[in-house]
C-alpha atoms as a PDB file:
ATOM      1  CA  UNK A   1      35.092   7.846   4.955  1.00  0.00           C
ATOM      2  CA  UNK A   2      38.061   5.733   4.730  1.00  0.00           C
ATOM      3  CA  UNK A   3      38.437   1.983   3.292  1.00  0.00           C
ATOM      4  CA  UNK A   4      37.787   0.003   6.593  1.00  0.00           C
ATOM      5  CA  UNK A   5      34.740   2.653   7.406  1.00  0.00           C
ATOM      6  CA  UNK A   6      33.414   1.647   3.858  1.00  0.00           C
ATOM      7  CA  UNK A   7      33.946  -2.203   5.020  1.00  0.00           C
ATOM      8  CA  UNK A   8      32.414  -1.931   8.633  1.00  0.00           C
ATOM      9  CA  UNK A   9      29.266  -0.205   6.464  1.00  0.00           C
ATOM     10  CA  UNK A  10      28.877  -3.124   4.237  1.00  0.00           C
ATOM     11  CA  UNK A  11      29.052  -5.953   7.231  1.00  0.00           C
ATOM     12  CA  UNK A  12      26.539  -3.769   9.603  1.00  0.00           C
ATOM     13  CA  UNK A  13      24.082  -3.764   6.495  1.00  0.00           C
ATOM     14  CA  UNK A  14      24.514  -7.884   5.709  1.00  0.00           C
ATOM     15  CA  UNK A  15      24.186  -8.326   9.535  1.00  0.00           C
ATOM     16  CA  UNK A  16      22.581 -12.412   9.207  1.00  0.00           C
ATOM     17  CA  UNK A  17      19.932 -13.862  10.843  1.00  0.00           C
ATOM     18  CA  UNK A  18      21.224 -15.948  13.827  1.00  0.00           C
ATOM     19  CA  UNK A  19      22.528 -12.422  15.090  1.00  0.00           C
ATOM     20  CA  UNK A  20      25.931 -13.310  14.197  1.00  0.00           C
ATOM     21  CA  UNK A  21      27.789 -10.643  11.866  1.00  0.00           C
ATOM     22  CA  UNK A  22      31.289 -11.691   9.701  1.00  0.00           C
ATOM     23  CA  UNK A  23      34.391  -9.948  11.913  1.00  0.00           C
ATOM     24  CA  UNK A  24      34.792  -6.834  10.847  1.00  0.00           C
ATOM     25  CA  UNK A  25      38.608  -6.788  11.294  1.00  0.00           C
ATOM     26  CA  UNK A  26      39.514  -9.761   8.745  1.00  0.00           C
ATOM     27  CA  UNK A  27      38.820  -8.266   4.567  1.00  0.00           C
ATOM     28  CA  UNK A  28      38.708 -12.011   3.637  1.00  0.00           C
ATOM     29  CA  UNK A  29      35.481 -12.970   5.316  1.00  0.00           C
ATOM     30  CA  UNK A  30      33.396 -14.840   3.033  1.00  0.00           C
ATOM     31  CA  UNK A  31      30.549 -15.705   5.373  1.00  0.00           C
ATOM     32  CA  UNK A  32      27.624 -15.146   2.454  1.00  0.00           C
ATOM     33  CA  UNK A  33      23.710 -14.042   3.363  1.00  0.00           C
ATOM     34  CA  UNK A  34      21.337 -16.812   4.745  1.00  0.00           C
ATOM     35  CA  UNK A  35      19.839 -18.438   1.608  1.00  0.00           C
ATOM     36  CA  UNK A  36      22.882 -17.671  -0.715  1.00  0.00           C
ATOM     37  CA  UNK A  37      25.250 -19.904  -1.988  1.00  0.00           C
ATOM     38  CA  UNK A  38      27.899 -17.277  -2.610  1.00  0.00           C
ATOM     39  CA  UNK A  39      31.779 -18.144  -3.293  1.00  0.00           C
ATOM     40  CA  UNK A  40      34.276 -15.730  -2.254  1.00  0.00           C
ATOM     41  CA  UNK A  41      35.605 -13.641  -5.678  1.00  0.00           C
ATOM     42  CA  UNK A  42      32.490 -15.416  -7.273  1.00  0.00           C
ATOM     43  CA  UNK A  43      30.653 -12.283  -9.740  1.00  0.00           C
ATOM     44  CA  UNK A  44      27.699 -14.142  -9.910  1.00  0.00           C
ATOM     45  CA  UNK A  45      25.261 -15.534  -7.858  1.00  0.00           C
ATOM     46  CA  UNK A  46      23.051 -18.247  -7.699  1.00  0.00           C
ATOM     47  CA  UNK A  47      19.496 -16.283  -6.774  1.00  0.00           C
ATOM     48  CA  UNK A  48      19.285 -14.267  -9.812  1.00  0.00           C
ATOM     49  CA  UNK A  49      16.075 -12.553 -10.269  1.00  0.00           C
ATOM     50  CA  UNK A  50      13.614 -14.426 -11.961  1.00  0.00           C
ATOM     51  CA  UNK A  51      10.963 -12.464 -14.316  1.00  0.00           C
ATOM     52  CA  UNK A  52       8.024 -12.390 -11.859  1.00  0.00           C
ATOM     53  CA  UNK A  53       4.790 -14.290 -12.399  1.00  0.00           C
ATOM     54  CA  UNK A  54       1.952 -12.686 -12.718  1.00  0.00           C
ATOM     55  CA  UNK A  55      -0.018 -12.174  -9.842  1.00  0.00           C
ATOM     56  CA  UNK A  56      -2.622 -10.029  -8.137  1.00  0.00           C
ATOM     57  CA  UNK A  57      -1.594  -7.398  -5.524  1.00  0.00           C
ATOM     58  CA  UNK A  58      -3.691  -7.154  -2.001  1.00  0.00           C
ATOM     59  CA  UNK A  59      -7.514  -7.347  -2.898  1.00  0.00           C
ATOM     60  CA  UNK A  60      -8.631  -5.352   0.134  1.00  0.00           C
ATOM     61  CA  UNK A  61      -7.932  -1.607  -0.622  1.00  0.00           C
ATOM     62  CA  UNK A  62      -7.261  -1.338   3.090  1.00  0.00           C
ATOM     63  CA  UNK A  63      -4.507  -3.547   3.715  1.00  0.00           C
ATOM     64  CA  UNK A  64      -1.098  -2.525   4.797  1.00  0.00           C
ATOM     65  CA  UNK A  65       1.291  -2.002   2.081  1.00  0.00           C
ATOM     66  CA  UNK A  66       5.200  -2.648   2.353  1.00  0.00           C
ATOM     67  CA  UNK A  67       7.600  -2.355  -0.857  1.00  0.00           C
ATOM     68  CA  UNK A  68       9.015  -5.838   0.671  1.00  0.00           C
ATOM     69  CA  UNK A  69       5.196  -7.478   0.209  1.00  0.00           C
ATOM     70  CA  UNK A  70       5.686  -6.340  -2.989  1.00  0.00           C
ATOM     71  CA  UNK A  71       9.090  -7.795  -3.875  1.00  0.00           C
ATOM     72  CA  UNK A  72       7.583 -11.022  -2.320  1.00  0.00           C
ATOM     73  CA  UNK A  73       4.603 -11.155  -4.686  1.00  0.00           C
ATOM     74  CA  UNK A  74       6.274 -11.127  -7.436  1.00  0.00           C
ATOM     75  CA  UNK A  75       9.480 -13.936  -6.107  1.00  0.00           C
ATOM     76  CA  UNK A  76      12.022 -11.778  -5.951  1.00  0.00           C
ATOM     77  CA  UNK A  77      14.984 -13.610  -4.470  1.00  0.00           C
ATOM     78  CA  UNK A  78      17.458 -11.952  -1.931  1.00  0.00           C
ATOM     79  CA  UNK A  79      20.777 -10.459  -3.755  1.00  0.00           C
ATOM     80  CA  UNK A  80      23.799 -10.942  -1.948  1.00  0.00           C
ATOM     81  CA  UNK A  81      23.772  -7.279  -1.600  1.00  0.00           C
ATOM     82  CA  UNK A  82      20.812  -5.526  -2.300  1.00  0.00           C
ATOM     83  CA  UNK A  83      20.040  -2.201  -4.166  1.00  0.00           C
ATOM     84  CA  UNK A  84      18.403  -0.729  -1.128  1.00  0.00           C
ATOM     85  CA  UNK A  85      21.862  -1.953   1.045  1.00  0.00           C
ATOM     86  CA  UNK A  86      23.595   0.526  -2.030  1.00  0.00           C
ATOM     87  CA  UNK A  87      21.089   3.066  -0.936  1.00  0.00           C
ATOM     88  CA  UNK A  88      21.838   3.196   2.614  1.00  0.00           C
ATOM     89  CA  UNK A  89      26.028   3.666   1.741  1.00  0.00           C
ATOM     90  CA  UNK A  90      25.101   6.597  -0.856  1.00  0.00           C
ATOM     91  CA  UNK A  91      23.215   8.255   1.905  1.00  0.00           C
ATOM     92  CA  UNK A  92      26.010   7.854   4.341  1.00  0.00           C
ATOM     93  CA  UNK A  93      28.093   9.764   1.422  1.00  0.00           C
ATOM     94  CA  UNK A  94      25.923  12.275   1.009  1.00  0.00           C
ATOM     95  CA  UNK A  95      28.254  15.151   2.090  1.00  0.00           C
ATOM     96  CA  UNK A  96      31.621  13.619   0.600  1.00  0.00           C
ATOM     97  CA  UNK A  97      32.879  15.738  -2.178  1.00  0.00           C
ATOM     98  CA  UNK A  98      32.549  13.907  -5.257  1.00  0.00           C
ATOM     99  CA  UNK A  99      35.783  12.885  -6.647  1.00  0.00           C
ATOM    100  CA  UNK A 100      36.013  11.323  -3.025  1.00  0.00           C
ATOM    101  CA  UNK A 101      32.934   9.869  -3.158  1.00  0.00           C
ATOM    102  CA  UNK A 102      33.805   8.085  -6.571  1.00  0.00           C
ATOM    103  CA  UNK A 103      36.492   6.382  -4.810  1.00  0.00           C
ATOM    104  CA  UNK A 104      35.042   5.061  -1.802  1.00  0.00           C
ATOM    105  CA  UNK A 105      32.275   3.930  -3.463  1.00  0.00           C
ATOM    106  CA  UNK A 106      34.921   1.974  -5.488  1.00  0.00           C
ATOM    107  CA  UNK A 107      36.781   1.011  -2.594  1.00  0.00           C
ATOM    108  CA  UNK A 108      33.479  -0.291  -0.931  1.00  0.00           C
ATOM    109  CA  UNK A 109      32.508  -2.505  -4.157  1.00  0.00           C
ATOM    110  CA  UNK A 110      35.641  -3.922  -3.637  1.00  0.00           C
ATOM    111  CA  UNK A 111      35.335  -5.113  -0.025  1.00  0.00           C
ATOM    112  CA  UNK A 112      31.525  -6.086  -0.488  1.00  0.00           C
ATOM    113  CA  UNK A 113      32.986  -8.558  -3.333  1.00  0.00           C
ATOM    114  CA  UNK A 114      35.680 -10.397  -1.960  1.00  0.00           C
ATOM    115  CA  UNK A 115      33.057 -10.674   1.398  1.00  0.00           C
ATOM    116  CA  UNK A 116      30.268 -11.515  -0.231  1.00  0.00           C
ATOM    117  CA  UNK A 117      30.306 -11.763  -4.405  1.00  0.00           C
ATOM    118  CA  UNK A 118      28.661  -8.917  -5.184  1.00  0.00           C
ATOM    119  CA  UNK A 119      29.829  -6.707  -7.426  1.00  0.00           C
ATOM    120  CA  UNK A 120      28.809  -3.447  -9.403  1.00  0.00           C
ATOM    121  CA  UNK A 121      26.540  -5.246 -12.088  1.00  0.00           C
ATOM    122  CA  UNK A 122      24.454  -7.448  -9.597  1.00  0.00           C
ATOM    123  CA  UNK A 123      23.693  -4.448  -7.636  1.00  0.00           C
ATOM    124  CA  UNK A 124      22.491  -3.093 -11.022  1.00  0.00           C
ATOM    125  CA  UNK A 125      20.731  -5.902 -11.724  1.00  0.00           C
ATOM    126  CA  UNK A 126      19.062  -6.045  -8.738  1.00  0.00           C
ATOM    127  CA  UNK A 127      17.831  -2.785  -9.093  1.00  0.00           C
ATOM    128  CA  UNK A 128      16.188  -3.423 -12.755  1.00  0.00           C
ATOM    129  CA  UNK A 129      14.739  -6.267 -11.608  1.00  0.00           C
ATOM    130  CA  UNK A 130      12.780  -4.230  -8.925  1.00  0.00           C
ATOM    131  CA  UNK A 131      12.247  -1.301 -10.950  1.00  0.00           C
ATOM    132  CA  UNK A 132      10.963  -3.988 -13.341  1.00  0.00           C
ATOM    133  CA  UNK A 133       8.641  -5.464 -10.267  1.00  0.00           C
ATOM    134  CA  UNK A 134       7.587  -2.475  -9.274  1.00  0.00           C
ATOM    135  CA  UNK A 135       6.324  -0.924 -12.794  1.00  0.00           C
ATOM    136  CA  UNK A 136       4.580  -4.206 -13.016  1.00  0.00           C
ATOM    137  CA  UNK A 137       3.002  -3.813  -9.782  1.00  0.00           C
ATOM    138  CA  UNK A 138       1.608  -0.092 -10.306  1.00  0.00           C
ATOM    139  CA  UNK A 139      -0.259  -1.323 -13.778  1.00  0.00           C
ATOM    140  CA  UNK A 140      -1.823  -4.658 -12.170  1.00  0.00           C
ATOM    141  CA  UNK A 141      -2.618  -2.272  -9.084  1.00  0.00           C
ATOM    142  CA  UNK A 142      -4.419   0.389 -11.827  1.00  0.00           C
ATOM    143  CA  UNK A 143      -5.780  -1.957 -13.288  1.00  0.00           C
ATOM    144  CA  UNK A 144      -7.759  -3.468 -10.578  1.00  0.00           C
ATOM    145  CA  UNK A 145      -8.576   0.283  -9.371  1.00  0.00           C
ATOM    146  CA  UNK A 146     -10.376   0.780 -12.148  1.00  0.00           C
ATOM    147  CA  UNK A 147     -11.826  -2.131 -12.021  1.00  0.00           C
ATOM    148  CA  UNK A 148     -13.323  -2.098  -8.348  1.00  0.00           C
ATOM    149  CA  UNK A 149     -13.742   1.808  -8.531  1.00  0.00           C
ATOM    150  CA  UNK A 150     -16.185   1.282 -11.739  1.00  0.00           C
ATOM    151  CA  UNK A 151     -17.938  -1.816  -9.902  1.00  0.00           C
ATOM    152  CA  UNK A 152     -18.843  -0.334  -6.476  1.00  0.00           C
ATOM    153  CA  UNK A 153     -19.709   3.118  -8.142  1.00  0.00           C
ATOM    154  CA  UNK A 154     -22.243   1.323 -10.347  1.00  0.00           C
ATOM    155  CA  UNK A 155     -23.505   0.178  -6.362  1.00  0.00           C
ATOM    156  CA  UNK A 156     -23.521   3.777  -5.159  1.00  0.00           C
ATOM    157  CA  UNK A 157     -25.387   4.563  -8.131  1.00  0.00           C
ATOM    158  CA  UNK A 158     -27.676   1.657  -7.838  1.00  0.00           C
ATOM    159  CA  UNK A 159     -28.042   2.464  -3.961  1.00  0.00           C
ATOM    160  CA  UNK A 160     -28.669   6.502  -4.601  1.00  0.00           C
ATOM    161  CA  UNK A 161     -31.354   5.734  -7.085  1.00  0.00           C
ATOM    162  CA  UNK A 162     -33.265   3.686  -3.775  1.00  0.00           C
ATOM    163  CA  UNK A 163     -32.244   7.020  -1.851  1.00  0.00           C
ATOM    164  CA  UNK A 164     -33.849   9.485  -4.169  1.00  0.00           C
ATOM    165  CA  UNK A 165     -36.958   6.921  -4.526  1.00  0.00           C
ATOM    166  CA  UNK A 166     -37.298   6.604  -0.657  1.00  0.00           C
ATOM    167  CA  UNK A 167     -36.614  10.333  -0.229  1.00  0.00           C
ATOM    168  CA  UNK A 168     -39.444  11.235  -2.443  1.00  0.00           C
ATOM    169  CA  UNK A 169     -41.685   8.733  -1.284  1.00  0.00           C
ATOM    170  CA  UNK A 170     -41.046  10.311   2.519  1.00  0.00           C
ATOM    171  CA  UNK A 171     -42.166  13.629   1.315  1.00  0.00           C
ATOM    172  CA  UNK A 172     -45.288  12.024   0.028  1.00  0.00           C
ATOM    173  CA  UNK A 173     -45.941  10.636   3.164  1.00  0.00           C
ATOM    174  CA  UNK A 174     -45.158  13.698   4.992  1.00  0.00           C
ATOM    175  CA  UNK A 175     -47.398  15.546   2.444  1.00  0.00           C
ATOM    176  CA  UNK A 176     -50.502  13.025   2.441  1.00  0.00           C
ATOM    177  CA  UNK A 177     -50.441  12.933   6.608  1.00  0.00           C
ATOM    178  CA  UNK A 178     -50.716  16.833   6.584  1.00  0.00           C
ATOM    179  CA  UNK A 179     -53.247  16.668   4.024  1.00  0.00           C
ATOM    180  CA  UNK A 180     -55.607  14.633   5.767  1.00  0.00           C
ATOM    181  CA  UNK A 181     -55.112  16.222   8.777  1.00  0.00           C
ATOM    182  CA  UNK A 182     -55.792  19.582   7.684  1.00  0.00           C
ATOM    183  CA  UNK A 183     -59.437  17.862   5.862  1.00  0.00           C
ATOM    184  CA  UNK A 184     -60.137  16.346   8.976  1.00  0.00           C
ATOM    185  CA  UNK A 185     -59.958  19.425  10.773  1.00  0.00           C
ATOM    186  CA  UNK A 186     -61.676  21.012   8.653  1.00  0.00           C
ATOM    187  CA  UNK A 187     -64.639  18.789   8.426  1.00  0.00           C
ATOM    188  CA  UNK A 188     -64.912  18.418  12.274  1.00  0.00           C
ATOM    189  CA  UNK A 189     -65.062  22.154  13.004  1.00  0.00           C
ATOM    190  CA  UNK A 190     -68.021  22.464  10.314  1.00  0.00           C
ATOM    191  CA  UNK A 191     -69.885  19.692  12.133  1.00  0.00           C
ATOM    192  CA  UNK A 192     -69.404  21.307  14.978  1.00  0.00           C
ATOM    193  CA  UNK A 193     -71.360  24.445  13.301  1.00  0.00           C
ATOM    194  CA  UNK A 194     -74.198  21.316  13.095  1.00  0.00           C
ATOM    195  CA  UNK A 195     -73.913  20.482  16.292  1.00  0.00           C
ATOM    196  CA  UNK A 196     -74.199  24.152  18.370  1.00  0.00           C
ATOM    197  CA  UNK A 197     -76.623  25.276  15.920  1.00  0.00           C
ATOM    198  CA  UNK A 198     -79.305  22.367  16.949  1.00  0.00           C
ATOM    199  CA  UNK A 199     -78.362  23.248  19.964  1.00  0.00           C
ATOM    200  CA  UNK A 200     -75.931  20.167  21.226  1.00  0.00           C
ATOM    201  CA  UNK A 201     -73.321  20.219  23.246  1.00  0.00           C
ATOM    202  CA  UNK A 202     -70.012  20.287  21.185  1.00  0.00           C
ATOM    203  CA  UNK A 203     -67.701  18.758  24.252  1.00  0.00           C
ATOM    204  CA  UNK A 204     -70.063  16.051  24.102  1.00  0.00           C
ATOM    205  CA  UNK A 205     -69.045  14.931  20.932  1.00  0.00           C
ATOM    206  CA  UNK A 206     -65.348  15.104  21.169  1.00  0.00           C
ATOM    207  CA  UNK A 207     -65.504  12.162  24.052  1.00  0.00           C
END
């Protein structure tokens, strides 16, 4: 992959908003990402990660999850270039020998910052920051697991002790009905005995 490939790669991935994209041809654009304030040659920029605040992730265990909600959460501000943008040019590398690779990967650093600002250490940081975020995320997340896992097993529990209780108090039933029957049956076919042997009609008595 040669310089201007690397440069086309960085201005397809910082494609802005209004559909508009820097021209590819001229090295010196300098249009930066909506909601940046980035100078051309500038290192730094002015949306530097903050340390997020604490907050609580999604409280419904079935609501959709996206790394971006995530990032979101916890006020992560846009980079001029992010560390998932890096991603994307690494994977485009992926079968460039590496001593090549180290150079356009140079090359491409140096075309994202004179475009844009960015440069090797705010990719970096950009990265912490999320893995930061992210680490953050997965304890509040296990955290509240445990949390609502203990408290609605403590309902199951709760609920299967009303289970086995109803489920034994059905067999009871089902026990005392057959019960009775059975002494009922047997009482009525002994007063029947009454009945033929004084000579009465048995069919009478079951009207």
């Amino acid at each position: 992959m040669n310089t201007k490939q690397l440069f086309d790669k960085a201005l397809e991935l910082l494609i802005v908003k209004d559909g508009q994209q820097p021209d590819k041809h001229d090295d010196k654009a300098t249009r930066p990402l909506p909601g940046t304030s980035v100078q051309p040659g500038n290192n730094h920029h002015n949306n530097q990660p903050q340390e997020p605040p604490r907050a609580a992730p999604p409280s419904a265990p079935d609501q959709p999850l996206k790394i971006e909600a995530i990032y979101q959460l916890y006020g992560v501000q846009p980079a001029p270039f992010t560390a998932e943008q890096m991603l994307e040019v690494f994977d485009s590398l992926g079968a460039v020998p590496a001593a090549a690779r180290e150079q356009n990967v140079r090359t491409f650093l140096e075309s994202v910052k004179r475009a844009f600002g960015a440069t090797q250490q705010s990719i970096m940081q950009d990265a912490s920051h999320k893995l930061r975020v992210l680490a953050k995320y997965v304890k509040t997340i296990s955290d509240q697991t445990e949390t609502e896992v203990a408290k609605r097993q403590k309902l199951v529990d709760a609920l299967q002790i009303e289970i086995d209780k109803a489920t034994q108090e059905i067999e009871q039933w089902r026990q005392k009905g057959e019960q009775a029957t059975r002494l009922c049956r047997e009482h009525v076919d002994r007063l029947k005995e009454v009945v033929v042997n004084l000579g009465g009609d048995v069919s009478a008595s079951d009207s």
